[in-house]
PDB file of N, CA and C in Angstrom:
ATOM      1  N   UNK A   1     123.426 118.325  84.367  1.00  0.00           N
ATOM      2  CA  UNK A   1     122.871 116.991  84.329  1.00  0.00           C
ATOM      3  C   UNK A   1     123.131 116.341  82.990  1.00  0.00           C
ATOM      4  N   UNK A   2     123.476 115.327  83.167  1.00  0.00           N
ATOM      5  CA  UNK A   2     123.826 114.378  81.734  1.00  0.00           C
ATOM      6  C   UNK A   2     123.214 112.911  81.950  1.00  0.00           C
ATOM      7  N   UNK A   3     122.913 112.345  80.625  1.00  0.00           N
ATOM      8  CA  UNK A   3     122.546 110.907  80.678  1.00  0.00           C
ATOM      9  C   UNK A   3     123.225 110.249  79.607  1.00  0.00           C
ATOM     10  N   UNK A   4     123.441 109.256  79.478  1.00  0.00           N
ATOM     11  CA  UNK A   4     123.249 108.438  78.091  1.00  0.00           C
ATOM     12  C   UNK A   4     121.805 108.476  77.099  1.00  0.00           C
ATOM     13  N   UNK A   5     121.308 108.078  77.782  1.00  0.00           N
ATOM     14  CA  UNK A   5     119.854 107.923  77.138  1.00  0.00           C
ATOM     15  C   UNK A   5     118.861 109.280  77.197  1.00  0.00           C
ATOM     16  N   UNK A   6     118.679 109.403  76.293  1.00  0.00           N
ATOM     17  CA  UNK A   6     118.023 110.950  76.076  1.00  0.00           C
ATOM     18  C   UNK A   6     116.619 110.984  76.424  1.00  0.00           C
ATOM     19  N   UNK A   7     116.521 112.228  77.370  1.00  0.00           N
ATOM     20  CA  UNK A   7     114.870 112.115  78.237  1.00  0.00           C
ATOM     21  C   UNK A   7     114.805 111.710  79.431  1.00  0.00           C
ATOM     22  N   UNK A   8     116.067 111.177  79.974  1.00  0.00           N
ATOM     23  CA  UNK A   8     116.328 110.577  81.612  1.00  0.00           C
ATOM     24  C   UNK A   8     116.814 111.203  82.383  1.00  0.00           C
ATOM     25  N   UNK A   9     116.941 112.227  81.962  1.00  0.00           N
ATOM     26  CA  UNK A   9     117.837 113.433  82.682  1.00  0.00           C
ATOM     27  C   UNK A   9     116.669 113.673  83.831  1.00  0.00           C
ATOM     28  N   UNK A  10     117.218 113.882  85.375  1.00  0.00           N
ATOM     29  CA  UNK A  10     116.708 114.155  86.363  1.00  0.00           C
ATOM     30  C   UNK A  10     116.913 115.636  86.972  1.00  0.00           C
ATOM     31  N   UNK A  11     116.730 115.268  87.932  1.00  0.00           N
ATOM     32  CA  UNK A  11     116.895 116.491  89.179  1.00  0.00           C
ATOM     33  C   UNK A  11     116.911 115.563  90.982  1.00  0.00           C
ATOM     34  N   UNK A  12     116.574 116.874  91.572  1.00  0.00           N
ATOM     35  CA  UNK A  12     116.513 116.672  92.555  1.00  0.00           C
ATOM     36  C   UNK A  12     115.631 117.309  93.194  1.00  0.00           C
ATOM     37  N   UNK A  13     114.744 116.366  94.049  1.00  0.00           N
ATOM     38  CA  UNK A  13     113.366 116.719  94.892  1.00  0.00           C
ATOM     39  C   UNK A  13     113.447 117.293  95.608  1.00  0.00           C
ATOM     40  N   UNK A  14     112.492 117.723  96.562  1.00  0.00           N
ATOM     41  CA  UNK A  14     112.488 119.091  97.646  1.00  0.00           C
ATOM     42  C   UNK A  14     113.229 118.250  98.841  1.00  0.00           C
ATOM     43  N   UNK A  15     113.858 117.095  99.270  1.00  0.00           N
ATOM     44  CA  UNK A  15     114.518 116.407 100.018  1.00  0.00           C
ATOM     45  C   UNK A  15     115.624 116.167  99.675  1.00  0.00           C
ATOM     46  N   UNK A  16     116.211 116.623  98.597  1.00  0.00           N
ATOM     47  CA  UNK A  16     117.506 116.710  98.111  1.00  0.00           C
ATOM     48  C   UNK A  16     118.155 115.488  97.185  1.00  0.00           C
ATOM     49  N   UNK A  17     116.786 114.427  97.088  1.00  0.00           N
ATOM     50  CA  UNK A  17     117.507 112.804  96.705  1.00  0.00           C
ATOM     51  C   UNK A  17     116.955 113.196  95.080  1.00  0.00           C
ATOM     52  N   UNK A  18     117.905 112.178  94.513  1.00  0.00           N
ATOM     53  CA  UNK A  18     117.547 112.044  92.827  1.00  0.00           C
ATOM     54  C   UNK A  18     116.099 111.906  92.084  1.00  0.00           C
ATOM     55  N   UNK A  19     115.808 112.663  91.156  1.00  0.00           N
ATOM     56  CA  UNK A  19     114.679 111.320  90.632  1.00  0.00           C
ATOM     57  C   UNK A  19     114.715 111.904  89.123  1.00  0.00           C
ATOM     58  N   UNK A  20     113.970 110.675  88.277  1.00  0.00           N
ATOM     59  CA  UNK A  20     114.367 110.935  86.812  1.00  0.00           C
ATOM     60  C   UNK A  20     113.293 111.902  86.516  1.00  0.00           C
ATOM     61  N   UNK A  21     113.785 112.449  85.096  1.00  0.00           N
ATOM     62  CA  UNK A  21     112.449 113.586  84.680  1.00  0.00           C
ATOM     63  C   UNK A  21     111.532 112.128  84.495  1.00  0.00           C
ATOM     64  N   UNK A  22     110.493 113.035  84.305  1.00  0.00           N
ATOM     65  CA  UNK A  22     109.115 112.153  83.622  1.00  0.00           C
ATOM     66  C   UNK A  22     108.438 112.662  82.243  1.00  0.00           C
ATOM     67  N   UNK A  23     108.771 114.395  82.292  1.00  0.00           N
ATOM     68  CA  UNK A  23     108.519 115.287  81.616  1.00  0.00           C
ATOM     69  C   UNK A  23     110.106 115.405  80.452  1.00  0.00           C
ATOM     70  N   UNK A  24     109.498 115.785  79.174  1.00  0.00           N
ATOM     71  CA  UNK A  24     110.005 116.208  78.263  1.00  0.00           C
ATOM     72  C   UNK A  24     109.040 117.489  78.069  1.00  0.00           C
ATOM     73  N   UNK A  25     110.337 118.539  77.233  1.00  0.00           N
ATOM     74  CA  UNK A  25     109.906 119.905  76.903  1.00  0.00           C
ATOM     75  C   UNK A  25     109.810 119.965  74.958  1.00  0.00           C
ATOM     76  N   UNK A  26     109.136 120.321  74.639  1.00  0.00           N
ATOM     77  CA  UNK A  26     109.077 120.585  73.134  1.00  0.00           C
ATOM     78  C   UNK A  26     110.950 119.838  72.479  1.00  0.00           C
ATOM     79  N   UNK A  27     111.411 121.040  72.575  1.00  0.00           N
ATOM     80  CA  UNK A  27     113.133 120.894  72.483  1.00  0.00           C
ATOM     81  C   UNK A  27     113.941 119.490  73.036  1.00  0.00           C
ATOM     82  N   UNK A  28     113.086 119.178  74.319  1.00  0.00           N
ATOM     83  CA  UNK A  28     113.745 117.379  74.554  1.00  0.00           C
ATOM     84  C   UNK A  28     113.307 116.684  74.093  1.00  0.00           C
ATOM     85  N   UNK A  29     112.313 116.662  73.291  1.00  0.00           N
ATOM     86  CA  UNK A  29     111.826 116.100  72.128  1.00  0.00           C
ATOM     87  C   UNK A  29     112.257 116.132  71.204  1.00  0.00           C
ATOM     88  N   UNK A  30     112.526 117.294  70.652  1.00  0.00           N
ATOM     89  CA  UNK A  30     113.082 117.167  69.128  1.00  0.00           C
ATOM     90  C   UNK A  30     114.729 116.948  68.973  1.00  0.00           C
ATOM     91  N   UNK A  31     115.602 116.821  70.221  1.00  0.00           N
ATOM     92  CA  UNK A  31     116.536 116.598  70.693  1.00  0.00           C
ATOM     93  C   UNK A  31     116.434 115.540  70.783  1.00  0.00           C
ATOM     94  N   UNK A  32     115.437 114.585  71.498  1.00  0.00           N
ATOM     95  CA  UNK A  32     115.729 113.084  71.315  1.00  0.00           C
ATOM     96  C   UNK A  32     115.470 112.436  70.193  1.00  0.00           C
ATOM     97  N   UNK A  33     114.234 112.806  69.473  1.00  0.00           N
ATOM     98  CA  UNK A  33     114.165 111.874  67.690  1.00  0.00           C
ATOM     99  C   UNK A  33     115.065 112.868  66.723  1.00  0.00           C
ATOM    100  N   UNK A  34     115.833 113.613  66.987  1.00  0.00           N
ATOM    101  CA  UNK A  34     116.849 114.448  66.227  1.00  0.00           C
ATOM    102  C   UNK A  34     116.060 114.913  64.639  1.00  0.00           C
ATOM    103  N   UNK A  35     114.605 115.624  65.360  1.00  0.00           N
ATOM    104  CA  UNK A  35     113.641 116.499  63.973  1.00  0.00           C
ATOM    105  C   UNK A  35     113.902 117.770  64.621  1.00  0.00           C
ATOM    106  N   UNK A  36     113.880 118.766  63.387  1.00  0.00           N
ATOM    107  CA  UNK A  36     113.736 119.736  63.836  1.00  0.00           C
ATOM    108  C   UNK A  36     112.761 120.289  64.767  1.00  0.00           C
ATOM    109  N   UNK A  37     112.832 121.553  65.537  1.00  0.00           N
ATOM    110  CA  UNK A  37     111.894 122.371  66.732  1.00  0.00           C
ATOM    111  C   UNK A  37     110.753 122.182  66.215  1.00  0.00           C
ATOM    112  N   UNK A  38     110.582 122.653  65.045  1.00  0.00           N
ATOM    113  CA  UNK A  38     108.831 123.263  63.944  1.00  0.00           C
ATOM    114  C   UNK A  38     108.903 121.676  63.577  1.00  0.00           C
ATOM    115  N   UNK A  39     109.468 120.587  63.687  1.00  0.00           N
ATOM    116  CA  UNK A  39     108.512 119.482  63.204  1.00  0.00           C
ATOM    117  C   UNK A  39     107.728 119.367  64.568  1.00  0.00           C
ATOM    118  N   UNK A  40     108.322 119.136  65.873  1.00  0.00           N
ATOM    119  CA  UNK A  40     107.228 119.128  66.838  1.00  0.00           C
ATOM    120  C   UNK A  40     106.485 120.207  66.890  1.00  0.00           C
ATOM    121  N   UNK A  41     106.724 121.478  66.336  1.00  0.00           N
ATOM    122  CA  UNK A  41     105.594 122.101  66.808  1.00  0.00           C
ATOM    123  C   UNK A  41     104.266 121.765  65.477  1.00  0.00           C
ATOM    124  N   UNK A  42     104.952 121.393  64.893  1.00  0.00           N
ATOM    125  CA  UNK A  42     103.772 120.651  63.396  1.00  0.00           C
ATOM    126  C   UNK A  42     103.041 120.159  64.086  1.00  0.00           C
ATOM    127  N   UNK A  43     103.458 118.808  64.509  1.00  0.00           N
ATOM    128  CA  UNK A  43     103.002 117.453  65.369  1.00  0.00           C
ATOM    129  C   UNK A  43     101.890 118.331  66.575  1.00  0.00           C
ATOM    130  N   UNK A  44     101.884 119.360  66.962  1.00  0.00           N
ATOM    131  CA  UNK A  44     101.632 119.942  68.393  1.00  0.00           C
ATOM    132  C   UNK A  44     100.125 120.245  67.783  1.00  0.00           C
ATOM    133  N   UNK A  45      99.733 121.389  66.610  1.00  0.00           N
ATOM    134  CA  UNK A  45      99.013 122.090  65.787  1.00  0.00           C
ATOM    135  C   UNK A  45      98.147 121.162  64.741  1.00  0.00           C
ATOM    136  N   UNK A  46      98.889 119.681  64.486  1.00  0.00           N
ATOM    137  CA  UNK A  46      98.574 118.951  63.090  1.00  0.00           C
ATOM    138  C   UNK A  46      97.770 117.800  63.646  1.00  0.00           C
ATOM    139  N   UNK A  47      98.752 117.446  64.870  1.00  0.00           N
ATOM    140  CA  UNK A  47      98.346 115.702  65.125  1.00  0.00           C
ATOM    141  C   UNK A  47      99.778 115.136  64.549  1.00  0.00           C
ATOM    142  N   UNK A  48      99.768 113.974  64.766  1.00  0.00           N
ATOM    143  CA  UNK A  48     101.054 113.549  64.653  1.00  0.00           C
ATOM    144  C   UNK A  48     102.034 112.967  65.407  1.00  0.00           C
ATOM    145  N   UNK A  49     102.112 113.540  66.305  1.00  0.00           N
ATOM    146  CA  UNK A  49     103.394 113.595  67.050  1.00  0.00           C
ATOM    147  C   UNK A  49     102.837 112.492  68.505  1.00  0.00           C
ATOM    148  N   UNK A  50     103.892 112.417  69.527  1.00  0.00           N
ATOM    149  CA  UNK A  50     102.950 111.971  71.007  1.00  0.00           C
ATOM    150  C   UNK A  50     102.431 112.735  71.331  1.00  0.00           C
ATOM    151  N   UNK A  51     101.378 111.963  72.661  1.00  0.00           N
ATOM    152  CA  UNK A  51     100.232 112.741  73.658  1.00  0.00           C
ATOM    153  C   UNK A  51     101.081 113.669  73.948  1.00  0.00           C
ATOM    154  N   UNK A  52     100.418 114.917  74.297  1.00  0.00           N
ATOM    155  CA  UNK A  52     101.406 116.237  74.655  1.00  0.00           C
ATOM    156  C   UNK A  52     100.102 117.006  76.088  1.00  0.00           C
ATOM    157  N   UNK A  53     100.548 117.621  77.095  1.00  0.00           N
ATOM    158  CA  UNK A  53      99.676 117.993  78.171  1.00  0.00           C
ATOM    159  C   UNK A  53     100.556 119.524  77.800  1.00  0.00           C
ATOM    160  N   UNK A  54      99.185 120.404  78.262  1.00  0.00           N
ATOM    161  CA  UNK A  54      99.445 121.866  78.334  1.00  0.00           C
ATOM    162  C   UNK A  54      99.388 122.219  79.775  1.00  0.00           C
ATOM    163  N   UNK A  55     100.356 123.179  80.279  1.00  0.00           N
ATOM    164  CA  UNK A  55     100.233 123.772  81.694  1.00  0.00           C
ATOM    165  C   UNK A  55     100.789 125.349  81.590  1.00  0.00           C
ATOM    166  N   UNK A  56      99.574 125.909  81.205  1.00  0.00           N
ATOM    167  CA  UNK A  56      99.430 127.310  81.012  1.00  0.00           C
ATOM    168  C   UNK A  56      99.762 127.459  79.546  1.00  0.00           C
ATOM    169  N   UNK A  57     101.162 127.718  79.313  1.00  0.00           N
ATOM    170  CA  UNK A  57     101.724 127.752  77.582  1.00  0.00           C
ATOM    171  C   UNK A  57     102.767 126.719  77.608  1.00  0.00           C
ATOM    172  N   UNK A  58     102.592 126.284  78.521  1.00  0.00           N
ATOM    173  CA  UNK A  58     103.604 125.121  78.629  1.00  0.00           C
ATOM    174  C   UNK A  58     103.724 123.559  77.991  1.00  0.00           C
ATOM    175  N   UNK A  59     103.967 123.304  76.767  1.00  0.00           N
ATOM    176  CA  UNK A  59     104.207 121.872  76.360  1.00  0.00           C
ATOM    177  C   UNK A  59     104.851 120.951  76.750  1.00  0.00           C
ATOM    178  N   UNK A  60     104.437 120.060  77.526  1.00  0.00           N
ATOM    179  CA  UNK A  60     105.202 119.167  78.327  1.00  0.00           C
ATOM    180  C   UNK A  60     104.723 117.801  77.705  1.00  0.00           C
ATOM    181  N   UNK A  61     105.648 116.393  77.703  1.00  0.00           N
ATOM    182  CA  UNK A  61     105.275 114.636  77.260  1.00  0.00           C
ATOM    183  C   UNK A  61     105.891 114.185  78.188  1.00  0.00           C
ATOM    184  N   UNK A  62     104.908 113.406  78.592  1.00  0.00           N
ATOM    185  CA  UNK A  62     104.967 112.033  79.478  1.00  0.00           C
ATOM    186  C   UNK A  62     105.849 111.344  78.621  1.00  0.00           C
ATOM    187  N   UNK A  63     107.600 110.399  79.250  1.00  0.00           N
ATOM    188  CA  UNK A  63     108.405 109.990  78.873  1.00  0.00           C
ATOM    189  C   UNK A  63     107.301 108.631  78.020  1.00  0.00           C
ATOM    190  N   UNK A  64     106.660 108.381  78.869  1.00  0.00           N
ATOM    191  CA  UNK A  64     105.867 106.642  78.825  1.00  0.00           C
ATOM    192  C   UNK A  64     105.245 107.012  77.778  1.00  0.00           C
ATOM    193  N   UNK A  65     104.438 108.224  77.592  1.00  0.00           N
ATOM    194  CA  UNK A  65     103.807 108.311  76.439  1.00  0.00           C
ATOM    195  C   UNK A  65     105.098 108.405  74.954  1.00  0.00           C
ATOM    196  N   UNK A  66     105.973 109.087  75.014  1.00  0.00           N
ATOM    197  CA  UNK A  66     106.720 109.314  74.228  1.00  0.00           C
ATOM    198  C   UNK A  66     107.513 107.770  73.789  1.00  0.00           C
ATOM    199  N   UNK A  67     107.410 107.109  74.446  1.00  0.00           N
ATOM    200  CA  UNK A  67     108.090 105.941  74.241  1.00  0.00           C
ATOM    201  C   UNK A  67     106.582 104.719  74.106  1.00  0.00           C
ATOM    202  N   UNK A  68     105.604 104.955  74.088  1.00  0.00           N
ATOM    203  CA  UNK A  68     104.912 104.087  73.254  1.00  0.00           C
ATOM    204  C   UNK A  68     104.323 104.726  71.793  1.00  0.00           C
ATOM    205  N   UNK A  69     104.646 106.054  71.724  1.00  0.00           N
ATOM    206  CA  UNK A  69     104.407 106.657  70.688  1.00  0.00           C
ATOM    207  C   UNK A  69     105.424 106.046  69.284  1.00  0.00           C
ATOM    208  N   UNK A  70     106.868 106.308  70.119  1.00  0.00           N
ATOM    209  CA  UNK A  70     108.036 105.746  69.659  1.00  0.00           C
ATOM    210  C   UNK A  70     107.555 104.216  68.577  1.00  0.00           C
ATOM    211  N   UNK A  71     107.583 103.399  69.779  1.00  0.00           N
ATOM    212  CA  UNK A  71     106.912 102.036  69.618  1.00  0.00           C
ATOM    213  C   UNK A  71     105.871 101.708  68.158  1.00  0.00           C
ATOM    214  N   UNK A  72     104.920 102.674  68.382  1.00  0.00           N
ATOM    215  CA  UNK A  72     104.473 102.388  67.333  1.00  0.00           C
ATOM    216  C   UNK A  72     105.124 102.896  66.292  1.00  0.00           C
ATOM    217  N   UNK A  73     105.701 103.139  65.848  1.00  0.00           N
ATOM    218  CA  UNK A  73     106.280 103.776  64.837  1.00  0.00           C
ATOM    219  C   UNK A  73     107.535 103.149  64.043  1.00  0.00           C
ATOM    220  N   UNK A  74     107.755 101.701  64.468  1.00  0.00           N
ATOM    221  CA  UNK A  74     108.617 100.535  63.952  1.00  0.00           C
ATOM    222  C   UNK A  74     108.171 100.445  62.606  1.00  0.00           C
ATOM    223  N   UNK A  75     109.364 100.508  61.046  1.00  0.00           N
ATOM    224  CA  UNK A  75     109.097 100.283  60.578  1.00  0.00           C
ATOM    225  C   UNK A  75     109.301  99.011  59.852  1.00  0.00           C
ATOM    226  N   UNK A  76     107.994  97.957  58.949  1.00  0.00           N
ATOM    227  CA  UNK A  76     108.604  96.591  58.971  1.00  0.00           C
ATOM    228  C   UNK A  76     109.233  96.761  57.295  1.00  0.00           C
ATOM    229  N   UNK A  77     110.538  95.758  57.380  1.00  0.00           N
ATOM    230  CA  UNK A  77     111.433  95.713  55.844  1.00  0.00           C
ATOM    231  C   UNK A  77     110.190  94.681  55.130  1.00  0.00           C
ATOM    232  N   UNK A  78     110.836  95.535  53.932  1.00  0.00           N
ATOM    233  CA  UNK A  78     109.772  94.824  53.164  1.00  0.00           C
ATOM    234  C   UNK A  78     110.983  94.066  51.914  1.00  0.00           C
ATOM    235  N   UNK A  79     110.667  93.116  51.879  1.00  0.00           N
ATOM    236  CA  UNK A  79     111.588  92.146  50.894  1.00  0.00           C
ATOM    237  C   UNK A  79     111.172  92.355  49.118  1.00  0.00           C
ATOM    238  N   UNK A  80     112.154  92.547  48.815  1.00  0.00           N
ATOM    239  CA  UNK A  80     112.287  92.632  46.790  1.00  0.00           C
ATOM    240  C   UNK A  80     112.273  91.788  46.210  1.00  0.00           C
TER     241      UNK A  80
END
């Protein structure tokens, strides 16, 4: 599976048709803002980082969350 846009990478449902992830894994995270593994796992332990859901030992982000997390995080130029 390949995308352009990093985090859109899909699969395919128990009916065989497309659908996009929704879920990011630790690693498609730090693969998409290009930080190292241990900065998300900082973010995971510290605070920091996006909303993150646990399923068993499992770290999984909501794309939507990851992309208003993103959002806030614009930084404004400041003039000299």
């Amino acid at each position: 599976m390949t995308s352009d846009d990093k985090g859109c990478e899909g699969g395919q449902d128990r009916e065989g048709g497309w659908v996009a992830a929704k879920h990011l894994s630790p690693e498609d995270l730090a693969d998409r803002l290009g930080v190292p593994i241990m900065t998300v796992y900082a973010w995971n332990s510290r605070g920091g980082g996006p909303r993150f859901m646990k399923f068993g030992k499992h770290v999984r982000y909501k794309i939507a969350d990851v992309e208003a997390w993103e959002d806030e995080h614009y930084a404004e130029s400041v003039a000299s």
